[in-house]
C-alpha atoms as a PDB file:
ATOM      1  CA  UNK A   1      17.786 -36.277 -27.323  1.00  0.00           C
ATOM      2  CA  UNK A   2      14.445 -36.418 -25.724  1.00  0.00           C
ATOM      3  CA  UNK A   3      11.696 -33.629 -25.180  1.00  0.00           C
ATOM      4  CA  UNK A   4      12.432 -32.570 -21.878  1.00  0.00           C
ATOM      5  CA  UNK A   5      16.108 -32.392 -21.967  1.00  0.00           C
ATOM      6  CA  UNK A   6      15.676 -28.390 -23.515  1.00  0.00           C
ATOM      7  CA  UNK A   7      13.127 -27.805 -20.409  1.00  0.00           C
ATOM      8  CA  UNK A   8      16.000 -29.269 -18.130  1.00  0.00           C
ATOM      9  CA  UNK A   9      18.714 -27.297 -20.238  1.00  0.00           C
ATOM     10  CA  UNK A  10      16.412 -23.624 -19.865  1.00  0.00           C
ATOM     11  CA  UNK A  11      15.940 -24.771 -15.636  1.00  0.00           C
ATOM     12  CA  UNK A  12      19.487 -25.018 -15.001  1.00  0.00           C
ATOM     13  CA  UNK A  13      19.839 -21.785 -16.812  1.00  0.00           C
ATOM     14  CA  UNK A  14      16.865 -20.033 -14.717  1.00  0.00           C
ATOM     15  CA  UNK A  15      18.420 -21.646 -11.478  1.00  0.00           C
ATOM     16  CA  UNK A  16      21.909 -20.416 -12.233  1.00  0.00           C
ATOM     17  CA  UNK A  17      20.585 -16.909 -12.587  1.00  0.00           C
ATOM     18  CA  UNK A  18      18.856 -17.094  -9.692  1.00  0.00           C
ATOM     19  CA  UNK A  19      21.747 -18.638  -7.244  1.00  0.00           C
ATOM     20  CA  UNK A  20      24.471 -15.746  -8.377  1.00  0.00           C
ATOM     21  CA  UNK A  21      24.458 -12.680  -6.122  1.00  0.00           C
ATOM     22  CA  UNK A  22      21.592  -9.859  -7.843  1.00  0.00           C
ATOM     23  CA  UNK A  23      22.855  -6.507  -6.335  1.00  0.00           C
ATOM     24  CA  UNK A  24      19.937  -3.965  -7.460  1.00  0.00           C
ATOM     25  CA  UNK A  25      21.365  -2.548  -9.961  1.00  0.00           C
ATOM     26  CA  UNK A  26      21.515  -5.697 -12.060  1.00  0.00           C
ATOM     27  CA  UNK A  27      18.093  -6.653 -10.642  1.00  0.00           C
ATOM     28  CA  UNK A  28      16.685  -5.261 -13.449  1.00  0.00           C
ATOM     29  CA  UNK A  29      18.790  -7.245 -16.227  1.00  0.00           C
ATOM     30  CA  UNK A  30      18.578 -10.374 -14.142  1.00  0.00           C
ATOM     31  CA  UNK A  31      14.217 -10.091 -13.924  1.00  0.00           C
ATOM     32  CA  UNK A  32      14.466  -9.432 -17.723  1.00  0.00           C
ATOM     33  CA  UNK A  33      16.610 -12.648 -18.518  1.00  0.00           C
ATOM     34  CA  UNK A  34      13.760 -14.137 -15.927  1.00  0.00           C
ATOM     35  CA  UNK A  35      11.557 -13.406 -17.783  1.00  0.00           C
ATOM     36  CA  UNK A  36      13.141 -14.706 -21.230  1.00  0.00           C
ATOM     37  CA  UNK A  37      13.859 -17.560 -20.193  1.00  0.00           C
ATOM     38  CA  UNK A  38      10.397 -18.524 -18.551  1.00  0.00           C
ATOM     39  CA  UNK A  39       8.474 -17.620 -21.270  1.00  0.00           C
ATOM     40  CA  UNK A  40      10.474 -20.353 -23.196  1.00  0.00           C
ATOM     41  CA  UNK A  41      10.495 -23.010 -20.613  1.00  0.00           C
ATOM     42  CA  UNK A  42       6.592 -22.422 -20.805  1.00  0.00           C
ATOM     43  CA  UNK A  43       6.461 -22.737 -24.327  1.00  0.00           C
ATOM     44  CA  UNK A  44       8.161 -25.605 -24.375  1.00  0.00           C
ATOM     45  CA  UNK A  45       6.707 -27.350 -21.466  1.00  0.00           C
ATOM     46  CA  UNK A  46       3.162 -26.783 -23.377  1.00  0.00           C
ATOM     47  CA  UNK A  47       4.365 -28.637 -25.691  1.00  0.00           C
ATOM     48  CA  UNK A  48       5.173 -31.850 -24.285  1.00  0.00           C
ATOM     49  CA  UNK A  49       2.950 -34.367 -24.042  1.00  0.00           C
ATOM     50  CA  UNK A  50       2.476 -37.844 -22.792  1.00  0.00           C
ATOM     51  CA  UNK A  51       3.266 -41.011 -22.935  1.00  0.00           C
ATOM     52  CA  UNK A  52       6.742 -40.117 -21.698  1.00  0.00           C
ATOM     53  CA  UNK A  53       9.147 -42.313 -21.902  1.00  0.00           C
ATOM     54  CA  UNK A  54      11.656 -43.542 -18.516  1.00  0.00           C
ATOM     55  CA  UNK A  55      13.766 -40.871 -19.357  1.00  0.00           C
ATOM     56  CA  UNK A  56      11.867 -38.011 -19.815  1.00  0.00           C
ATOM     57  CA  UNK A  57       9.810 -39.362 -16.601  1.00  0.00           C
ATOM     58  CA  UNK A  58      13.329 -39.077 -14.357  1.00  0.00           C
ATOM     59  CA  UNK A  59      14.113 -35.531 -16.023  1.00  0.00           C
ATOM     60  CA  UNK A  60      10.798 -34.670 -14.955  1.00  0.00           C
ATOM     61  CA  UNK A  61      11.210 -35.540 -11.062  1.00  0.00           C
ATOM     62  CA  UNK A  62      14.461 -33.888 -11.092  1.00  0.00           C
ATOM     63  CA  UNK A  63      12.756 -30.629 -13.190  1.00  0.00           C
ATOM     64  CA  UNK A  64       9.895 -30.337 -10.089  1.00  0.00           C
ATOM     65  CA  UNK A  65      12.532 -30.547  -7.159  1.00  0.00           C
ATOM     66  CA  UNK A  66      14.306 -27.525  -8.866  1.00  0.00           C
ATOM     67  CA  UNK A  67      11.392 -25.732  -9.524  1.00  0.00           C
ATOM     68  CA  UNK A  68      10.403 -25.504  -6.293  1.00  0.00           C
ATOM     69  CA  UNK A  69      14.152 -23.935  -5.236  1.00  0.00           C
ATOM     70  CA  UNK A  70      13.682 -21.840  -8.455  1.00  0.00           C
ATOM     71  CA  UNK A  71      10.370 -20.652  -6.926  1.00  0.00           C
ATOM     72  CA  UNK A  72      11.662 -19.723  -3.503  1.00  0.00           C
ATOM     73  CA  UNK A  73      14.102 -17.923  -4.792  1.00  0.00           C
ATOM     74  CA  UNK A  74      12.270 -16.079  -6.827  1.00  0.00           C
ATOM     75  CA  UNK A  75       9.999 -14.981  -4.297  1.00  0.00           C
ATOM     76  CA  UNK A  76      12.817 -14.249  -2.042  1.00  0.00           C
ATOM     77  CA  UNK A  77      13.853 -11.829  -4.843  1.00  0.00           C
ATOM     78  CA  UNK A  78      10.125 -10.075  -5.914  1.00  0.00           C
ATOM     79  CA  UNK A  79      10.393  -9.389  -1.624  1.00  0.00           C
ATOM     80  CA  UNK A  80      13.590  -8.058  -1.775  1.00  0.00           C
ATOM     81  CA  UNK A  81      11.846  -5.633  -4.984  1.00  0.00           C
ATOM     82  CA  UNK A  82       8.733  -4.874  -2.820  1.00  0.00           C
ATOM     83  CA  UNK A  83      11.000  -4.042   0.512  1.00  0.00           C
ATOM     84  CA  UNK A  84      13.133  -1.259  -2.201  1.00  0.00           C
ATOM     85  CA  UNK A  85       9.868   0.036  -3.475  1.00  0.00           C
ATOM     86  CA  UNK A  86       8.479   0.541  -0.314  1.00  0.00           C
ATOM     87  CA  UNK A  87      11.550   2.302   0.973  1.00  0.00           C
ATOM     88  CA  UNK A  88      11.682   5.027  -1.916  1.00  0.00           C
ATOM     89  CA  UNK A  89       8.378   5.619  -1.352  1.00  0.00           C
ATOM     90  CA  UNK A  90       8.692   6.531   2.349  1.00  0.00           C
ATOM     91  CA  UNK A  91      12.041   8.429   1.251  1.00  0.00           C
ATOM     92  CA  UNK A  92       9.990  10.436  -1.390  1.00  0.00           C
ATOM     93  CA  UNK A  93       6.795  11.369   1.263  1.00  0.00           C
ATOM     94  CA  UNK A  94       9.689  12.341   3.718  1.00  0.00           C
ATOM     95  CA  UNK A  95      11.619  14.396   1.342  1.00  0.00           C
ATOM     96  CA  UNK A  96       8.206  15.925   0.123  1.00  0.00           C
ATOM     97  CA  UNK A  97       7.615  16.883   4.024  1.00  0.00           C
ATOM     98  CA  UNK A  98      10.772  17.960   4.865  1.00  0.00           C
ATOM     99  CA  UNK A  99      10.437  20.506   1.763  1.00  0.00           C
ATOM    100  CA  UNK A 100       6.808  21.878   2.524  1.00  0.00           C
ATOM    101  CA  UNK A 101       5.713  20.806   6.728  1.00  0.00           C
ATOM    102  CA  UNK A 102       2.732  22.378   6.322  1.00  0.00           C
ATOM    103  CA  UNK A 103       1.640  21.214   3.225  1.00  0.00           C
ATOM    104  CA  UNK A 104      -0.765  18.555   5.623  1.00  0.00           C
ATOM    105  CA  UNK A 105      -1.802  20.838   7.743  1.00  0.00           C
ATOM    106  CA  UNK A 106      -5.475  21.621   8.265  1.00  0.00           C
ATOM    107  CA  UNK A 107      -5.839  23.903  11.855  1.00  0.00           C
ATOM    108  CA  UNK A 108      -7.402  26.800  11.347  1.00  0.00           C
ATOM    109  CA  UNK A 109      -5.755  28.741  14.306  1.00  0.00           C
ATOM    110  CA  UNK A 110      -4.893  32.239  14.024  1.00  0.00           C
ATOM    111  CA  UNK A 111      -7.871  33.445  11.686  1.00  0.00           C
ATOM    112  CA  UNK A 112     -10.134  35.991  13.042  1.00  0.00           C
ATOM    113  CA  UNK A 113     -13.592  36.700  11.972  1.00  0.00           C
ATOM    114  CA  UNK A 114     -15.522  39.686  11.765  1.00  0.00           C
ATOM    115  CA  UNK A 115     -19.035  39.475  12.972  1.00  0.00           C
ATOM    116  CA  UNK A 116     -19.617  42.852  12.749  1.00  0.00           C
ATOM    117  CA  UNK A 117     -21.305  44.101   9.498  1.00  0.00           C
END
């Protein structure tokens, strides 16, 4: 077995996790096992090292075409997160206004001073 073939193994894993359907409420499991399992593929990519042999060197080609789709996808997914967080905190401001309307409200209409003394 040669060094890369774990690094190919822990890809295939990432990139399966990535191509099933994430609903949000396994979002959070899935960016956890993410996050696993890139934290090991970096560990053991730092560890590799040339000269590389013929086969490591194909592994390798194949290991950069699927990172790329392993990238997109991932950003796909952190937009989908930012798009959510975005929309709860809209929902929260409206709810908040909805609740109080003139919480924002600066006029000053209605007050009557005294000049008189």
């Amino acid at each position: 077995m040669n060094r890369a073939e774990p690094i190919y193994e822990i890809t295939m894993k990432i990139r399966e996790l990535l191509n099933q359907p994430i609903t949000p409420q396994s979002r959070e499991s899935v960016i956890e096992q993410l996050n696993g399992l890139v934290s090991d593929r970096g560990k053991l990519m730092d560890s590799l090292t040339p000269p590389y042999t013929e086969d490591e060197k194909r592994i390798g080609s194949k290991l950069v075409q699927f990172n790329d789709e392993i990238q997109n996808r991932m950003q796909i997914l952190f937009a989908d997160l930012k798009m959510e967080m975005k929309q709860v905190k809209k929902q929260k401001k409206s709810n908040q206004s909805y609740t109080n309307p003139y919480k924002s409200v600066q006029v000053m209409d209605g007050m009557f001073m005294d000049s008189k003394k």
